[in-house]
N, C-alpha and C. Protein backbone atom coordinates (compact mmCIF):
# COMPACT_ATOMS: atom_id res chain seq x y z
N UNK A 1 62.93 109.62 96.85
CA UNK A 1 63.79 108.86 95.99
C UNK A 1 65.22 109.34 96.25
N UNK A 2 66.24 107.93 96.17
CA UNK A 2 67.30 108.87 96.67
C UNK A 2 68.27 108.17 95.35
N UNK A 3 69.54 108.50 95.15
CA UNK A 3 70.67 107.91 94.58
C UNK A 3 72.01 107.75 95.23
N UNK A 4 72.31 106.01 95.35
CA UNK A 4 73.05 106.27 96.29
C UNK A 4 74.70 105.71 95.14
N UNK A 5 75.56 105.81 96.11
CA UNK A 5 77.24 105.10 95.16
C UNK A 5 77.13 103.67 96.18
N UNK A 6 77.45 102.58 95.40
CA UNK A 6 78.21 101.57 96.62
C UNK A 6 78.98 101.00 95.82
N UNK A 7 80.03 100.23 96.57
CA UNK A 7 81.48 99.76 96.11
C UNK A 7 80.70 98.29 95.39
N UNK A 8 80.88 97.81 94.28
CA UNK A 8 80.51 96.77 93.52
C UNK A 8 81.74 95.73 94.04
N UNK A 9 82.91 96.19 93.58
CA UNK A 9 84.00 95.04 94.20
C UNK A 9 85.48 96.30 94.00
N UNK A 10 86.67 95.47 94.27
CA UNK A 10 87.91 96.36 94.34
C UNK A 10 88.80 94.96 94.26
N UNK A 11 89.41 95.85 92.84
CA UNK A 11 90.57 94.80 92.27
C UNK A 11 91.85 95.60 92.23
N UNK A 12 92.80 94.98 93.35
CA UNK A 12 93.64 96.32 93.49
C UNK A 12 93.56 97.05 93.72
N UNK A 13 94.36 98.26 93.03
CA UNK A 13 93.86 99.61 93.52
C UNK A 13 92.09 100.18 93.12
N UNK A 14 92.15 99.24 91.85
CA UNK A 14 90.77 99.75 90.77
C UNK A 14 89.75 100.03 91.73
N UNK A 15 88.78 100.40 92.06
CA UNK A 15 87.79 100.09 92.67
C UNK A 15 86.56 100.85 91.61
N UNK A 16 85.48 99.85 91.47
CA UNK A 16 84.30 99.31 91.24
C UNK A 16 82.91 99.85 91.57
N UNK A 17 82.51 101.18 91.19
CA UNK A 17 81.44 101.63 92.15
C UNK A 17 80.07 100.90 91.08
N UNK A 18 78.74 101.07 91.95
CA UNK A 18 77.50 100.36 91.37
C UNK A 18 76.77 101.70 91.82
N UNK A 19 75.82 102.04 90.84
CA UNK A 19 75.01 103.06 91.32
C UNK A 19 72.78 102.21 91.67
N UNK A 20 73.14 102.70 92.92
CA UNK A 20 71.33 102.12 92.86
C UNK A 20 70.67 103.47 93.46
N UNK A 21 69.34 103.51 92.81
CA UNK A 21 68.37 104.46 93.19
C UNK A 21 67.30 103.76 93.71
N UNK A 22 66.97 104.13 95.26
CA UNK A 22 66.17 103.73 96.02
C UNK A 22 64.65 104.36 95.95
N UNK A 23 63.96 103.51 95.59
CA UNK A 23 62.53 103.94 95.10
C UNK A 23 61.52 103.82 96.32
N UNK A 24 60.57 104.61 96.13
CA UNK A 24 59.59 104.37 98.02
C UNK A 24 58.52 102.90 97.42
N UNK A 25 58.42 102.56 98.59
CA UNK A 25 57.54 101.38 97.98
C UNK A 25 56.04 101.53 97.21
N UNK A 26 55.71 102.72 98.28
CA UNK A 26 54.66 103.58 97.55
C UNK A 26 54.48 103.51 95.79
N UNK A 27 55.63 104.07 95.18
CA UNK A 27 55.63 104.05 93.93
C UNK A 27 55.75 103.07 93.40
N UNK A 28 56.37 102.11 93.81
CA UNK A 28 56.65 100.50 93.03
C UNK A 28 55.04 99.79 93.21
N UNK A 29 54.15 100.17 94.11
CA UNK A 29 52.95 99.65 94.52
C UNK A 29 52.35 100.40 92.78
N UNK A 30 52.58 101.07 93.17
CA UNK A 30 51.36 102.69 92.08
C UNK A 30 51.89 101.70 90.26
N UNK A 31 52.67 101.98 90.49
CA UNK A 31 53.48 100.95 89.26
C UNK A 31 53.31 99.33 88.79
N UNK A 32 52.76 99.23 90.04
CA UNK A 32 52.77 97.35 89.88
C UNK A 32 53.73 96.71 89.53
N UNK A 33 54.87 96.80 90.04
CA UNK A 33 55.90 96.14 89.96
C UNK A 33 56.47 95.08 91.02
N UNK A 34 56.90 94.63 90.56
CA UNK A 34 57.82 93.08 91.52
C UNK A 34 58.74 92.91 91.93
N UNK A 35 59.58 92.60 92.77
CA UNK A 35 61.10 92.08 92.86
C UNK A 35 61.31 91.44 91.86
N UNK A 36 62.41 92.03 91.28
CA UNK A 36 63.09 91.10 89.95
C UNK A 36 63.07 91.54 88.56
N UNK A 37 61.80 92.63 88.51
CA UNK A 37 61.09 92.64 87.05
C UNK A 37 62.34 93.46 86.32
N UNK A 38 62.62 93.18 85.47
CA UNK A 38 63.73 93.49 84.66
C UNK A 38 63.14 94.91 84.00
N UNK A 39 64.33 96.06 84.04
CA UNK A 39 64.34 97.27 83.60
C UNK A 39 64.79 97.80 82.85
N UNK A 40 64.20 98.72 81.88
CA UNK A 40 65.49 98.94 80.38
C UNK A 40 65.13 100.64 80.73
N UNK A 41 66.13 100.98 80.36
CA UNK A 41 66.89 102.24 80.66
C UNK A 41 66.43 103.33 79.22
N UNK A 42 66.23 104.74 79.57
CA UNK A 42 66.22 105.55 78.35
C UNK A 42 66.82 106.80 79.01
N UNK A 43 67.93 107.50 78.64
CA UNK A 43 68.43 108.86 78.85
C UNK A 43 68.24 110.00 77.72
N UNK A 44 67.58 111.28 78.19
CA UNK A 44 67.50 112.38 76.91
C UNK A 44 67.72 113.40 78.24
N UNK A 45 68.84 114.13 76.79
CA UNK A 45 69.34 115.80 78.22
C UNK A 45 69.78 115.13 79.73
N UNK A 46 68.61 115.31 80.46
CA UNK A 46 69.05 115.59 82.61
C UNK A 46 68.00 114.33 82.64
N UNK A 47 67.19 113.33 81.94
CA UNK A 47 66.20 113.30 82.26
C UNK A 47 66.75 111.35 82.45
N UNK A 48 66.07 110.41 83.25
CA UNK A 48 66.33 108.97 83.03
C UNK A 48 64.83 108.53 83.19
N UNK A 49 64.54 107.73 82.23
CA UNK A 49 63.26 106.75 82.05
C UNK A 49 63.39 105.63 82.28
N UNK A 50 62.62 104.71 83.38
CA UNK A 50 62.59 103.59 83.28
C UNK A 50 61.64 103.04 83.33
N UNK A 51 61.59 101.74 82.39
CA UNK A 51 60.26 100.60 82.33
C UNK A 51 60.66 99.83 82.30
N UNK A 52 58.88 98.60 82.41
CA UNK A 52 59.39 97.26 82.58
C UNK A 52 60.34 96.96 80.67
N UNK A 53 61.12 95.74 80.72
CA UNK A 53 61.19 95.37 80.23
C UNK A 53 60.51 94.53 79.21
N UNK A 54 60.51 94.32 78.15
CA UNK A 54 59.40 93.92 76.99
C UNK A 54 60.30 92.28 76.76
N UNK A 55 59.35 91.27 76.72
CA UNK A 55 59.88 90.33 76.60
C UNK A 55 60.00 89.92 74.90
């Protein structure tokens, strides 16, 4: 698993970073997940949780 920075856009001087974390497919298999499936976020202390989204 990695975390990477990429430039989202640059307005002016501003510039715009986007953060994505690249997951092995392995785990998205183990997970059963999809392209697309929407993700909601939980942070406590060092730690980030993510799941599917609940409709």
């Amino acid at each position: 698993m990695k975390l990477q920075k990429q430039l989202s856009r640059k307005a002016g001087n501003v510039v715009y970073p986007k953060w994505v974390i690249v997951i092995s497919p392995k785990d998205i298999d183990k997970l059963g997940w999809k392209e697309g499936v929407e993700l909601e976020s939980e942070t406590t202390q060092n730690k980030l949780l993510l799941k599917p989204k609940k409709n």
